[in-house]
Protein backbone atom coordinates (compact mmCIF):
# COMPACT_ATOMS: atom_id res chain seq x y z
CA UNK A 1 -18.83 -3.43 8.21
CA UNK A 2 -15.52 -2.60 6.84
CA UNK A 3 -13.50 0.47 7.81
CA UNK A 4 -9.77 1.87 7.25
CA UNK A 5 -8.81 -0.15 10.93
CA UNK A 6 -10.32 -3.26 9.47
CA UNK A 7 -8.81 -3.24 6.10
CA UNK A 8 -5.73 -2.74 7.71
CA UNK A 9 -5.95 -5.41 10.37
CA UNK A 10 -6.90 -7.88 7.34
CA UNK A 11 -3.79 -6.65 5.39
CA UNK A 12 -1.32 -7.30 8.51
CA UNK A 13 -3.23 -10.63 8.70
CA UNK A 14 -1.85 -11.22 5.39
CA UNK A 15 1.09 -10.04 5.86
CA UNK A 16 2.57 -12.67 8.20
CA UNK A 17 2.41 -14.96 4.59
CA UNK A 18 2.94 -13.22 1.91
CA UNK A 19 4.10 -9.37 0.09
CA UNK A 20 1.14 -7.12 0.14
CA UNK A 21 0.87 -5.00 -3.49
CA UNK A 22 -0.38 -1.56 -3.65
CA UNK A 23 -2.79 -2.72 -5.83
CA UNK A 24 -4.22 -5.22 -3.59
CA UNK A 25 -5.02 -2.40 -1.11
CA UNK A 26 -6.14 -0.52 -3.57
CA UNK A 27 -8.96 -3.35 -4.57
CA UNK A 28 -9.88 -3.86 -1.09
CA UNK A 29 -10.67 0.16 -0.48
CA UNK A 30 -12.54 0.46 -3.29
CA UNK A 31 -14.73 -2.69 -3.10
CA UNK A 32 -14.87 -3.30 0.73
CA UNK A 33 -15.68 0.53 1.17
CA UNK A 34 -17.81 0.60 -2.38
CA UNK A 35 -16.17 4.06 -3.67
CA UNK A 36 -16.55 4.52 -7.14
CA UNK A 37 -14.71 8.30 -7.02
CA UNK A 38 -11.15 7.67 -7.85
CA UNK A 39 -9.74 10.65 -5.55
CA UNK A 40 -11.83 8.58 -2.65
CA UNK A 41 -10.11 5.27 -3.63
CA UNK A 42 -6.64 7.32 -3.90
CA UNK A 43 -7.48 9.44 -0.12
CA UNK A 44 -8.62 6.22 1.80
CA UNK A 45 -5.96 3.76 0.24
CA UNK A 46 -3.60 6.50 1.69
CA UNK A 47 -4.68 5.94 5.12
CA UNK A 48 -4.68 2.23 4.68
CA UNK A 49 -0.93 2.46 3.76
CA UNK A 50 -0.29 5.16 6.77
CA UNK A 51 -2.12 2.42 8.90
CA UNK A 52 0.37 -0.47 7.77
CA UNK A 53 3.02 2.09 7.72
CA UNK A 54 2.38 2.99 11.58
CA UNK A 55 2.15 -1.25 12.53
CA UNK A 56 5.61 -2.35 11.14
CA UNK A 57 4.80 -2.86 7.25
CA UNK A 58 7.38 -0.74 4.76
CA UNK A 59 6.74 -0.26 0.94
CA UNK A 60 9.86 -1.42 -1.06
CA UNK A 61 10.16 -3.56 -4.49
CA UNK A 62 11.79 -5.76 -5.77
CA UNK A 63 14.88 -6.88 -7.67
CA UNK A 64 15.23 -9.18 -10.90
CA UNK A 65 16.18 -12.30 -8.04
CA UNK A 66 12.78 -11.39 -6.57
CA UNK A 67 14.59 -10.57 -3.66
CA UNK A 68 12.79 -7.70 -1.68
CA UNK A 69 14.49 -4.27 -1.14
CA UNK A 70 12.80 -1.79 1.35
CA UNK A 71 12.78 1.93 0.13
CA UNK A 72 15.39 3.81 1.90
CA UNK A 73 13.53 6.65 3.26
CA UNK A 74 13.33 8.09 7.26
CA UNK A 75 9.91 7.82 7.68
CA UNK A 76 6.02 6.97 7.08
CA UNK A 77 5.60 10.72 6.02
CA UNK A 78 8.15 10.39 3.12
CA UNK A 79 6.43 6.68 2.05
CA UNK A 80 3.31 8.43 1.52
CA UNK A 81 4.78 11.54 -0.32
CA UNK A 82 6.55 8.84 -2.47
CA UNK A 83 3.47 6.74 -3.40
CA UNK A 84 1.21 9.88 -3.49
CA UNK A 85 3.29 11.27 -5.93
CA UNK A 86 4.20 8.11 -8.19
CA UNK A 87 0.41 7.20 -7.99
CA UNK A 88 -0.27 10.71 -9.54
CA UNK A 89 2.73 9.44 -12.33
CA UNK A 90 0.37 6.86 -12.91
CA UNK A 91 -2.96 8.21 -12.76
CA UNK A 92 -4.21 5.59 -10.66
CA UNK A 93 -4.35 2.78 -13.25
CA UNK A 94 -4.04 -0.50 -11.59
CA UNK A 95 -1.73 -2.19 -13.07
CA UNK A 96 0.73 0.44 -13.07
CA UNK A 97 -0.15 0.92 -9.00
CA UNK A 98 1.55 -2.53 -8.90
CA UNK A 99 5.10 -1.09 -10.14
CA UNK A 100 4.76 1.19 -7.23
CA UNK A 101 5.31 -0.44 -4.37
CA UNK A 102 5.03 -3.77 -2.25
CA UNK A 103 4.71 -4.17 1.94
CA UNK A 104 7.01 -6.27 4.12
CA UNK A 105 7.96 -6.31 7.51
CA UNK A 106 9.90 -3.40 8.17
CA UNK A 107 12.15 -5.95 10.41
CA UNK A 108 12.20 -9.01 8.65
């Protein structure tokens, strides 16, 4: 049975070989959790992201070189602010979630 700590254990699974997109986490709420209500999808993806947030991942993007930049901001609370309010920019269409944001190691 999937929940938000599974999801995110999966994710930092990942994580060790590749980028995670928003829009893969996105996916994964949706269909692991089977939400069809697109303020649900939007709430839990949320605390997927504060979950990778909290366990070393950072959202950032990246440049023309492919080269990944972390977002400069203090902490996890101003991540989420960022992607809450760019996701509402984008009214949660997926393929415009993927010109939000990526994951990385915060340390790498």
């Amino acid at each position: 049975m999937w929940t938000i700590e599974t999801i995110v254990d999966d994710f930092l699974t990942e994580a060790q070989e590749d980028w995670i997109g928003l829009w893969a986490i996105v996916g994964a709420v949706r269909d692991r959790l089977n939400l069809t209500s697109n303020e649900e999808i939007k709430v839990r993806t949320l605390a997927v992201v504060r979950g990778l947030l909290d366990r070393g991942l950072w959202p950032g993007n990246f440049s023309n070189d492919r080269k990944f930049s972390p977002w400069d901001l203090p902490d996890a609370a101003a991540c989420l602010a960022r992607i809450d309010s760019e996701w509402d920019v984008t009214k949660g269409y997926p393929v415009a979630l993927d010109a939000i944001c990526w994951f990385s190691w915060k340390n790498k």
